[in-house]
N, C-alpha and C. Protein backbone atom coordinates (compact mmCIF):
# COMPACT_ATOMS: atom_id res chain seq x y z
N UNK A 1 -6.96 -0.41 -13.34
CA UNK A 1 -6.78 -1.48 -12.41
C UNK A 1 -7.67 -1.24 -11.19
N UNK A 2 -8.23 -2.25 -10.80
CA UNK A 2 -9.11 -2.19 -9.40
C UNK A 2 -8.49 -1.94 -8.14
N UNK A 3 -8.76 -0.76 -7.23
CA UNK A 3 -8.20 -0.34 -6.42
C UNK A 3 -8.78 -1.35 -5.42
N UNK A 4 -7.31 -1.94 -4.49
CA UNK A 4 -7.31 -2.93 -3.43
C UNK A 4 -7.05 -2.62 -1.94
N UNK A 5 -6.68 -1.32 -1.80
CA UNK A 5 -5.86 -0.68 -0.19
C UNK A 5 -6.77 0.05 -0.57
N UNK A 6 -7.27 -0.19 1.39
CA UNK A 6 -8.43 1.16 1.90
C UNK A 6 -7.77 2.13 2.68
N UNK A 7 -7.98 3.23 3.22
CA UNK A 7 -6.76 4.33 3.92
C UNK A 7 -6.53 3.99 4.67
N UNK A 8 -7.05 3.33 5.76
CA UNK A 8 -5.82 2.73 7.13
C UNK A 8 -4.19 1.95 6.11
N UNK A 9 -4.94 1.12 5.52
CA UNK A 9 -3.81 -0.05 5.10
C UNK A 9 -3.01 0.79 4.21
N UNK A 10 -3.44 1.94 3.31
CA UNK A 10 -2.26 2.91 2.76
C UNK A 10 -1.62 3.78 3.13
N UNK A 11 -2.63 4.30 4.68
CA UNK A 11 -1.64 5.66 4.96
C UNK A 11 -0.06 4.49 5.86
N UNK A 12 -0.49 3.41 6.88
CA UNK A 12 0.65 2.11 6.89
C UNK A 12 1.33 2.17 6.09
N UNK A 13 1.07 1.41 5.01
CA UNK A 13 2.19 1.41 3.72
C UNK A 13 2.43 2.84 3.34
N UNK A 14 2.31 3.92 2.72
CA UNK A 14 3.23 5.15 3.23
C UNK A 14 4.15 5.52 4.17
N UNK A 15 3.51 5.07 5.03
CA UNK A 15 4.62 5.46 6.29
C UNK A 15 5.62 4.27 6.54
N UNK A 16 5.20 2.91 6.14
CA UNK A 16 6.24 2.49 6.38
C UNK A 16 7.25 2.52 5.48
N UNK A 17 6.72 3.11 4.14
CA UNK A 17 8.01 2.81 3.03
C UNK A 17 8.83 3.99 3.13
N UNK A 18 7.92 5.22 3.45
CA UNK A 18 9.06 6.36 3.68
C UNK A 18 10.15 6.11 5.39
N UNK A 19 9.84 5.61 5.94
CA UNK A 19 10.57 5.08 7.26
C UNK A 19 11.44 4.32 6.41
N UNK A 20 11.19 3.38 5.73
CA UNK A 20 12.43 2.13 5.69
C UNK A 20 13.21 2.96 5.18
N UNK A 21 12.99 3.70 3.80
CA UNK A 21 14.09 4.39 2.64
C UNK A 21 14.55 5.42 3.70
N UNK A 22 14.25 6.00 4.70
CA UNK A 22 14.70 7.65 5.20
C UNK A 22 15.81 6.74 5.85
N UNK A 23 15.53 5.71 6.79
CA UNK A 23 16.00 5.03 7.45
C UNK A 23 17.61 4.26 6.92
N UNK A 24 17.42 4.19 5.37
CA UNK A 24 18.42 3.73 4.25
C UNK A 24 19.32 4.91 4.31
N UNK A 25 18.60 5.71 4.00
CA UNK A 25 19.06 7.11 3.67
C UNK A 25 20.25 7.39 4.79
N UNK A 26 20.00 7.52 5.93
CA UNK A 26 20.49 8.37 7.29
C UNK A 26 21.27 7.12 7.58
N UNK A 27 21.41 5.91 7.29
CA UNK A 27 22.50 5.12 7.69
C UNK A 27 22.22 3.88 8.48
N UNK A 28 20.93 4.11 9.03
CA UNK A 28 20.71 3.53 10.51
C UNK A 28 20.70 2.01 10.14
N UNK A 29 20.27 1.56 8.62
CA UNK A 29 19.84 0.18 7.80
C UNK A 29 20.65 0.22 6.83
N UNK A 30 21.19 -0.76 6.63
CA UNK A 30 21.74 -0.94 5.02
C UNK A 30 20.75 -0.77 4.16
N UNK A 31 21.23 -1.30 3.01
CA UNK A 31 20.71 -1.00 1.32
C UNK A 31 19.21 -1.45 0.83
N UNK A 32 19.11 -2.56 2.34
CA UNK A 32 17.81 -3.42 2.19
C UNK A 32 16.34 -2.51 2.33
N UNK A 33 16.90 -1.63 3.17
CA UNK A 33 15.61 -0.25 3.52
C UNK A 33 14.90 0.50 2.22
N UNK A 34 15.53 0.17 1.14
CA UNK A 34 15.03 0.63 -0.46
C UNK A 34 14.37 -0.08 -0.84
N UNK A 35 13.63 -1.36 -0.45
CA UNK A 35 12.77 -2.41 -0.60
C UNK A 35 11.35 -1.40 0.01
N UNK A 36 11.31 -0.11 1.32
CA UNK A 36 10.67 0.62 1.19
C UNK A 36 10.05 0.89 -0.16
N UNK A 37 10.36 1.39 -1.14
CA UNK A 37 9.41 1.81 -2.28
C UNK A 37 8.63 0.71 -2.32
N UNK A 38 8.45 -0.93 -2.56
CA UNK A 38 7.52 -0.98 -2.65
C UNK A 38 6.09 -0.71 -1.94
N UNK A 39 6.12 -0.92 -0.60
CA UNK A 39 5.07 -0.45 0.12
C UNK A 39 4.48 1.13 0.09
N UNK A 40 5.54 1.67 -0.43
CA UNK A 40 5.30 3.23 -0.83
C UNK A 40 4.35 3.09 -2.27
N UNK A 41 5.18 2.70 -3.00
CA UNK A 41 4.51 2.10 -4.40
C UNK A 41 2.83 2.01 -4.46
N UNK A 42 2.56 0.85 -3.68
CA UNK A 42 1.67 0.13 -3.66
C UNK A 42 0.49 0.98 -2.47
N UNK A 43 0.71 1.75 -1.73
CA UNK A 43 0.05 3.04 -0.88
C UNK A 43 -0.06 3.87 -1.66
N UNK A 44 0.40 4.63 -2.61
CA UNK A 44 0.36 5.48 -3.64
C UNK A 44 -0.41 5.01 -4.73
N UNK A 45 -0.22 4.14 -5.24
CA UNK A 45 -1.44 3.42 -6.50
C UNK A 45 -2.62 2.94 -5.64
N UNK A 46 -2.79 2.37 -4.52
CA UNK A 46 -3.84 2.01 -3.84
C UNK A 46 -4.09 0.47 -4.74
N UNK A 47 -3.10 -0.06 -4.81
CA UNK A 47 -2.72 -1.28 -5.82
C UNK A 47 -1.99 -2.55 -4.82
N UNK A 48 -2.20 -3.49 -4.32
CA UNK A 48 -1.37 -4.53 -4.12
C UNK A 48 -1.53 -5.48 -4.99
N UNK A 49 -0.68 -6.05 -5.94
CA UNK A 49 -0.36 -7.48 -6.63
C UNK A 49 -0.41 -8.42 -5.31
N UNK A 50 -0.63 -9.36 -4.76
CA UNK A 50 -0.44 -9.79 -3.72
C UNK A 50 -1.66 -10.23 -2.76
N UNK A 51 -2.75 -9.12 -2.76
CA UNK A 51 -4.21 -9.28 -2.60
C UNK A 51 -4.86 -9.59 -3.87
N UNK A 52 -4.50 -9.93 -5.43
CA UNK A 52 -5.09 -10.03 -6.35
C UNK A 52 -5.33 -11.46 -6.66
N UNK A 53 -4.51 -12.49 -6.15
CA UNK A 53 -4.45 -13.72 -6.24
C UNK A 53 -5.73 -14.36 -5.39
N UNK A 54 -5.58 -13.64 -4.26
CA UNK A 54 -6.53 -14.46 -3.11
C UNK A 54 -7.83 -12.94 -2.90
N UNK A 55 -8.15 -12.38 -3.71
CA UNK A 55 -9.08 -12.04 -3.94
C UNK A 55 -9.77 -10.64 -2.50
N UNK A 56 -8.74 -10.47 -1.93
CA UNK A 56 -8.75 -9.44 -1.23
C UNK A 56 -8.68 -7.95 -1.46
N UNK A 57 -8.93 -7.36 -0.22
CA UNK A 57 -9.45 -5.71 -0.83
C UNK A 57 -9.57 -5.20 0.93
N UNK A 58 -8.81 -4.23 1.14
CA UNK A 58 -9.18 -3.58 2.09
C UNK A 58 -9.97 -1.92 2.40
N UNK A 59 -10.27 -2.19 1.10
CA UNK A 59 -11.36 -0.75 0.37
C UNK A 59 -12.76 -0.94 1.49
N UNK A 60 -13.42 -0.04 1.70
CA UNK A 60 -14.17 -0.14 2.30
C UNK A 60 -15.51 -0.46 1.42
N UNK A 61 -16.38 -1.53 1.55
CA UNK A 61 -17.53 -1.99 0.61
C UNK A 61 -18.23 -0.58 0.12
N UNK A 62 -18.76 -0.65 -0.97
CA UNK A 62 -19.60 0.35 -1.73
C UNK A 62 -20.63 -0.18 -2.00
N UNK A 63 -21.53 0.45 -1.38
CA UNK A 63 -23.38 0.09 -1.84
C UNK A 63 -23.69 0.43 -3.22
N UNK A 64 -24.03 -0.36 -3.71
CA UNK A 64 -24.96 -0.09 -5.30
C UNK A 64 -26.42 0.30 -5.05
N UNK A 65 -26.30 1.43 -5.91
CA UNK A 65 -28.01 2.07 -5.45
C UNK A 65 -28.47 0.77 -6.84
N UNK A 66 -29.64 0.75 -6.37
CA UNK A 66 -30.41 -0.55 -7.24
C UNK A 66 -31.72 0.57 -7.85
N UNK A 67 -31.65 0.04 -9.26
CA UNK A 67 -32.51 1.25 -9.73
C UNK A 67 -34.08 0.50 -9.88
N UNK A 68 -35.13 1.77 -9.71
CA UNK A 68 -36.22 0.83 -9.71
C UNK A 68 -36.58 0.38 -11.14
């Protein structure tokens, strides 16, 4: 699958999915804070379903060497 999250936008989604679930965890949020994994999910695969529709990518562009 074509990787769509560049490291700003995954190390975000990491941190926010381990915040929501720790956050589940320790009490502070109800049950809804386990909706964390997906943004964990999706920081970890470097995968969003979601940018695939509308053709987005926060990967940083890659130059093609052009051969002579």
């Amino acid at each position: 699958m074509i990787q769509n999250v560049g490291t700003v936008d995954r190390v975000i989604r990491i941190l926010a999915g381990v915040a929501l679930i720790a956050a589940s965890v320790l009490g502070y949020i109800g049950a809804w804070g386990w909706l964390g994994v997906i943004p964990l999910a999706t920081g970890l695969l470097r995968v969003c379903p979601a940018y695939l529709p509308f053709g987005l990518s926060t990967c940083s562009a890659k130059t093609v060497n052009a051969k002579p």
